[in-house]
PDB file of N, CA and C in Angstrom:
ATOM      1  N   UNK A   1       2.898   7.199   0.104  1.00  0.00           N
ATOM      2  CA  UNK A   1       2.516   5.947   0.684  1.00  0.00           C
ATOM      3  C   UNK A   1       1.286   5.453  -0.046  1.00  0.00           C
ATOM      4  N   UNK A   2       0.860   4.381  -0.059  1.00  0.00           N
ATOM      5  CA  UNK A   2      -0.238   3.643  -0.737  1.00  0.00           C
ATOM      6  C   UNK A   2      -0.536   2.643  -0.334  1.00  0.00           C
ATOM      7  N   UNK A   3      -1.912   2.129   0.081  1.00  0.00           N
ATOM      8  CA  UNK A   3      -2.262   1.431   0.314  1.00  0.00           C
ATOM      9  C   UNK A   3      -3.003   0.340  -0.378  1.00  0.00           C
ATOM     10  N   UNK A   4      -2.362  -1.009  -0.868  1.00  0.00           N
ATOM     11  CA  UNK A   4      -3.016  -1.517  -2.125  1.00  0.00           C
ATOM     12  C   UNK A   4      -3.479  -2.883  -1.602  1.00  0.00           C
ATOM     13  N   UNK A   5      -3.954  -3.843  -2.718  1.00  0.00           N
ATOM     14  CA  UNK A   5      -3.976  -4.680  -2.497  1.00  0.00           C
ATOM     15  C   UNK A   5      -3.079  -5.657  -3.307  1.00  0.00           C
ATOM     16  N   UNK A   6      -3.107  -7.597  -3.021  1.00  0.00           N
ATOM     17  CA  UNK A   6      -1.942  -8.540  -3.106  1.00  0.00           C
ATOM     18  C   UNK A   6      -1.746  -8.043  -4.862  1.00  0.00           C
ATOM     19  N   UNK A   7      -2.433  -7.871  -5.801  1.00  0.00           N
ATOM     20  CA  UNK A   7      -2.239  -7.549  -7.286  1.00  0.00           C
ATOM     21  C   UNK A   7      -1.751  -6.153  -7.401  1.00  0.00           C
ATOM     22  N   UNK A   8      -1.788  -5.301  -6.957  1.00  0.00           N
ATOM     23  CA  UNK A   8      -1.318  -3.934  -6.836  1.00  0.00           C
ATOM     24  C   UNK A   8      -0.077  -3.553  -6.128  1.00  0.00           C
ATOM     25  N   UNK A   9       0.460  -4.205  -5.562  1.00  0.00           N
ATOM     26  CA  UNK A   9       2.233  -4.766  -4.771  1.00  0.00           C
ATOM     27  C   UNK A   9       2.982  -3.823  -5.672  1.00  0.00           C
ATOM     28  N   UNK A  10       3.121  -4.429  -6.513  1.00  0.00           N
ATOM     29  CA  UNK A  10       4.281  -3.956  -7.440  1.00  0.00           C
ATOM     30  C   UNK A  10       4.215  -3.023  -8.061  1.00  0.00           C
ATOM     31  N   UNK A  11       2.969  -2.373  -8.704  1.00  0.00           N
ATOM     32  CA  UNK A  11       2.513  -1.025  -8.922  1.00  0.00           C
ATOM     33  C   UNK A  11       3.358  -0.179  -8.272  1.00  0.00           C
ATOM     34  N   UNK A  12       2.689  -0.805  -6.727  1.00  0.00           N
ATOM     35  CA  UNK A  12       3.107   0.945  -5.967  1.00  0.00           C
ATOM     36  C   UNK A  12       4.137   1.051  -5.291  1.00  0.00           C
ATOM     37  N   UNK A  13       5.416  -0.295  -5.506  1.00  0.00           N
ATOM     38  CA  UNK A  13       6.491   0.011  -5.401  1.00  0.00           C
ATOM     39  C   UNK A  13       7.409   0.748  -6.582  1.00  0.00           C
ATOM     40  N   UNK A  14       6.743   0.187  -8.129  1.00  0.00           N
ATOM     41  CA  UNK A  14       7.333   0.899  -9.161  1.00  0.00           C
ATOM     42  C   UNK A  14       7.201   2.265  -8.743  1.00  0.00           C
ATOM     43  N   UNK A  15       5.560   2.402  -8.473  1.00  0.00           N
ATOM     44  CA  UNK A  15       5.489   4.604  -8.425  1.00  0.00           C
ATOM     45  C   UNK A  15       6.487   4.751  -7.440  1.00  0.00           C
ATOM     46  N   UNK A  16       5.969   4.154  -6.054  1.00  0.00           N
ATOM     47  CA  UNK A  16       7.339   4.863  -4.822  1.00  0.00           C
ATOM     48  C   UNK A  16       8.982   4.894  -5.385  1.00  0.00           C
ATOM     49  N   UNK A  17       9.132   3.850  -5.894  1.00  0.00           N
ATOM     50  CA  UNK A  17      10.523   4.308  -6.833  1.00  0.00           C
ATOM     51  C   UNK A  17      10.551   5.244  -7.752  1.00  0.00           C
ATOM     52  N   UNK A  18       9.870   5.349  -8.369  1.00  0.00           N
ATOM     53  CA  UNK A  18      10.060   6.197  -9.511  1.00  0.00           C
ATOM     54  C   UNK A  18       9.902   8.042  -8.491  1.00  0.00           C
ATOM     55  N   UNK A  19       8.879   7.752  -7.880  1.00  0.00           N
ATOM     56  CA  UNK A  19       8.740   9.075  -6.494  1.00  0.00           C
ATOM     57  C   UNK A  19       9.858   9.166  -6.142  1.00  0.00           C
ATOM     58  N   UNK A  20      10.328   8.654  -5.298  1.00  0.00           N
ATOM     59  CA  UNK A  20      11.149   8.751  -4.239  1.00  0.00           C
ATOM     60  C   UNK A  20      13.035   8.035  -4.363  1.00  0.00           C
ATOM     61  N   UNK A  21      12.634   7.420  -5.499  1.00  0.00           N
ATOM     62  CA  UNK A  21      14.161   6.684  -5.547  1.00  0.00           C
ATOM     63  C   UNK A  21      15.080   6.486  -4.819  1.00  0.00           C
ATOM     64  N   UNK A  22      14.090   5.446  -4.257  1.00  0.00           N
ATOM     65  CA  UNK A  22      14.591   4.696  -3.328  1.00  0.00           C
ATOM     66  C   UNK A  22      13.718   3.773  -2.909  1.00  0.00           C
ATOM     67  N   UNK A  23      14.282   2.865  -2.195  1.00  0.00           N
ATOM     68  CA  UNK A  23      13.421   1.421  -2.186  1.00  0.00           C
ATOM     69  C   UNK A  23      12.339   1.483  -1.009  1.00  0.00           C
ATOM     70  N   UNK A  24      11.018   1.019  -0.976  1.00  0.00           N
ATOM     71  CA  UNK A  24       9.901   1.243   0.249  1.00  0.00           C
ATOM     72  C   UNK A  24      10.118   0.480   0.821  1.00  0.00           C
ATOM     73  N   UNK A  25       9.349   0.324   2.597  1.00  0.00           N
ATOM     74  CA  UNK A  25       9.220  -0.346   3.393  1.00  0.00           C
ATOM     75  C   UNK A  25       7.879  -1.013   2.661  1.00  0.00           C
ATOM     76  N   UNK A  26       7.209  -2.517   3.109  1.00  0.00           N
ATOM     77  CA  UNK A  26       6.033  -3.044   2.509  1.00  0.00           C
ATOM     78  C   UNK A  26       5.994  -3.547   4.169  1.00  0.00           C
ATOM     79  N   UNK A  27       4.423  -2.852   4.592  1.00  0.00           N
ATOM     80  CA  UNK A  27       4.198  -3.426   5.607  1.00  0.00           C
ATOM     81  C   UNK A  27       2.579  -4.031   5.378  1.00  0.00           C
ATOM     82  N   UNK A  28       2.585  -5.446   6.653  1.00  0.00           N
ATOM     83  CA  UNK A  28       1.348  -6.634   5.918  1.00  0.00           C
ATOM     84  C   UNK A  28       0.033  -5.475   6.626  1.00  0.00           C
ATOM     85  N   UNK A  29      -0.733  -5.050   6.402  1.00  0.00           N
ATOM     86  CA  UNK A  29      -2.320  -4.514   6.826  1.00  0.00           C
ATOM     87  C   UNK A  29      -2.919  -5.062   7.959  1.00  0.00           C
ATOM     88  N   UNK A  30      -2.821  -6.857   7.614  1.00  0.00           N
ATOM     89  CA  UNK A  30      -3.474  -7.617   8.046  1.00  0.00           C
ATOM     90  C   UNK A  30      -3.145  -7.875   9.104  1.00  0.00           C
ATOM     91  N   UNK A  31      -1.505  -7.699   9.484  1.00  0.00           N
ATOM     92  CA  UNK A  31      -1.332  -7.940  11.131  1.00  0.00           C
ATOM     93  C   UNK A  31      -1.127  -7.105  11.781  1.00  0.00           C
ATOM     94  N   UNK A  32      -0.643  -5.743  11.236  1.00  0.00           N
ATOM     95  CA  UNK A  32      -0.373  -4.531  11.919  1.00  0.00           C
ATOM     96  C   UNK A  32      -1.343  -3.588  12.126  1.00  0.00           C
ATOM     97  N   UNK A  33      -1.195  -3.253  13.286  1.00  0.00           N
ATOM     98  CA  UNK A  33      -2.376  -2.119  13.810  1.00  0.00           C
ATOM     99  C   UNK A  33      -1.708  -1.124  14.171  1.00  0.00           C
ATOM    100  N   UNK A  34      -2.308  -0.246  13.897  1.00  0.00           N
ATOM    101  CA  UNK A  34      -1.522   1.954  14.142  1.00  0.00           C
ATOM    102  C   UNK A  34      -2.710   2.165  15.149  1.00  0.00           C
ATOM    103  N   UNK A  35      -2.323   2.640  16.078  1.00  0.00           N
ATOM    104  CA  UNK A  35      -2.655   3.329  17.538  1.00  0.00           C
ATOM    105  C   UNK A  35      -3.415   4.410  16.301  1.00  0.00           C
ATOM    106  N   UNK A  36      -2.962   5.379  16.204  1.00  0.00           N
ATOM    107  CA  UNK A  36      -3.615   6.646  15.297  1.00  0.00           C
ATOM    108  C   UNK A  36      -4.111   6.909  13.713  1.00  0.00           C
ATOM    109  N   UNK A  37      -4.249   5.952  13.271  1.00  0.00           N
ATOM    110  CA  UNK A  37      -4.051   5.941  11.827  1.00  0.00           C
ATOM    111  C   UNK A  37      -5.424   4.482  11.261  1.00  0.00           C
ATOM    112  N   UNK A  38      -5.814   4.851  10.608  1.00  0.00           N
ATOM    113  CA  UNK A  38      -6.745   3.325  10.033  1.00  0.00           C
ATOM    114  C   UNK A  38      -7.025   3.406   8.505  1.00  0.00           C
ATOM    115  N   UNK A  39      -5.705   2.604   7.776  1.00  0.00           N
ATOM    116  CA  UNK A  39      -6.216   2.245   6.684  1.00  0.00           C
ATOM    117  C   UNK A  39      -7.339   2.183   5.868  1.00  0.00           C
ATOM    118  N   UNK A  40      -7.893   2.759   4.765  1.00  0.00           N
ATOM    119  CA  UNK A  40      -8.159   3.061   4.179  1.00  0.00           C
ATOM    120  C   UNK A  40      -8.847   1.183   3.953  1.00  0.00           C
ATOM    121  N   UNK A  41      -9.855   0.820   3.668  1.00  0.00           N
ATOM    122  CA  UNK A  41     -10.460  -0.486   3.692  1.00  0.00           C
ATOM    123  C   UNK A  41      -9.938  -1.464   2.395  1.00  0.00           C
ATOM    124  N   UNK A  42     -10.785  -0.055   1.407  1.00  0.00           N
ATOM    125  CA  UNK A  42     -10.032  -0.664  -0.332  1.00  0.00           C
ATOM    126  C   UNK A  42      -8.649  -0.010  -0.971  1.00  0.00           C
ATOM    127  N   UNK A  43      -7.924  -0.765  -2.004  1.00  0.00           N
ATOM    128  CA  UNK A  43      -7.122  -0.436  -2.526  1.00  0.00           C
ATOM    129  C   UNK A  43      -7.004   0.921  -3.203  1.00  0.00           C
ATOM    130  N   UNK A  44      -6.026   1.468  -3.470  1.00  0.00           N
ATOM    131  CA  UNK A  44      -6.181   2.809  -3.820  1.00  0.00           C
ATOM    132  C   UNK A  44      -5.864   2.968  -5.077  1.00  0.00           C
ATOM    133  N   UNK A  45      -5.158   1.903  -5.919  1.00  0.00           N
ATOM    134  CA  UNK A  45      -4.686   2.397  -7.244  1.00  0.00           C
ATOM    135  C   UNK A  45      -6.519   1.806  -8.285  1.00  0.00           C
ATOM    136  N   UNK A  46      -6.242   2.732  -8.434  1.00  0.00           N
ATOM    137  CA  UNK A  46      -7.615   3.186  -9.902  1.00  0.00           C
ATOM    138  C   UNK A  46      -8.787   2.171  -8.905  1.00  0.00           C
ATOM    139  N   UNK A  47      -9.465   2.177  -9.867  1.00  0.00           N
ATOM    140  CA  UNK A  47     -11.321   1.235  -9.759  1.00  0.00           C
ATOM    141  C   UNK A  47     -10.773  -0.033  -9.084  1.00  0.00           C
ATOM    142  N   UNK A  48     -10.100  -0.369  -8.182  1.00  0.00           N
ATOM    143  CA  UNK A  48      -9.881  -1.624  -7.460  1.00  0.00           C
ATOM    144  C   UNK A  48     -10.345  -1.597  -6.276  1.00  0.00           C
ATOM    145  N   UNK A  49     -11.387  -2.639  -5.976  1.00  0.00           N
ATOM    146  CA  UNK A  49     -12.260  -2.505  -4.904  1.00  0.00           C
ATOM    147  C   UNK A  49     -11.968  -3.894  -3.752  1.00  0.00           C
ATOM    148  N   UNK A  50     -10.889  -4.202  -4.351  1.00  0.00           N
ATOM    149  CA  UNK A  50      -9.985  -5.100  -3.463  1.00  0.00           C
ATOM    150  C   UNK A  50      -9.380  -4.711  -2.177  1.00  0.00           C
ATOM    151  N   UNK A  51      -9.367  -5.851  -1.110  1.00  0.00           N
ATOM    152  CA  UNK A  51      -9.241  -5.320   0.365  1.00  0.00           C
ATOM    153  C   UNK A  51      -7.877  -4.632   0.357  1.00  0.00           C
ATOM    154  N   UNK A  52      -7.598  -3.640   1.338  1.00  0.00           N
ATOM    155  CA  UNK A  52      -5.880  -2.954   0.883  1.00  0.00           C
ATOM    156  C   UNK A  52      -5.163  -4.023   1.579  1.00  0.00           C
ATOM    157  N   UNK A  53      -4.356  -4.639   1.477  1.00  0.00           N
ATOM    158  CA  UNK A  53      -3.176  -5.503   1.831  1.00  0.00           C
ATOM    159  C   UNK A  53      -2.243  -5.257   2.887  1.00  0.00           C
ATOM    160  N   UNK A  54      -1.567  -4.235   1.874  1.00  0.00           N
ATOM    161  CA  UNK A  54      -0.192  -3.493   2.046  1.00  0.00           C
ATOM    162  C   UNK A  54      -0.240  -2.391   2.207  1.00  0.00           C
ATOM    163  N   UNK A  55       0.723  -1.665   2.917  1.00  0.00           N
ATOM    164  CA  UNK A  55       1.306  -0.529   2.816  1.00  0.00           C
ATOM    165  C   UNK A  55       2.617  -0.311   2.291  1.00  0.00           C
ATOM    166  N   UNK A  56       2.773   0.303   1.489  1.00  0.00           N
ATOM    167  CA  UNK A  56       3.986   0.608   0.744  1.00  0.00           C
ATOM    168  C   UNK A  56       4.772   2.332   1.290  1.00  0.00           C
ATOM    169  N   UNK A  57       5.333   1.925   2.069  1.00  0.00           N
ATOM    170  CA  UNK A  57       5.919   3.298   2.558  1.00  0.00           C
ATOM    171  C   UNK A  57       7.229   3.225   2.328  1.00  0.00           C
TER     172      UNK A  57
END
């Protein structure tokens, strides 16, 4: 799973495919809230200090 931001989308559906082969769920950050779980603030792929967006699961 990865949590990126709007420029990093497609990144981390290429890796989750290339992982998992098979296609991810992309869920929005911004409207969804997890009872147990809290996103990670910034993006996760390399030095990007951009808000995380997405979740790519």
């Amino acid at each position: 799973m990865y949590c990126v931001c709007k420029e990093h989308v497609e990144l981390a559906i290429d890796k989750f495919v290339d992982e998992y082969e098979d296609a991810p769920d992309i869920v929005d950050l911004v409207t969804t809230k997890f009872a147990e779980w809290d996103p990670p603030v910034t993006c996760e792929m390399g030095q990007c200090d951009h808000i995380a967006a997405y979740l790519v699961v």
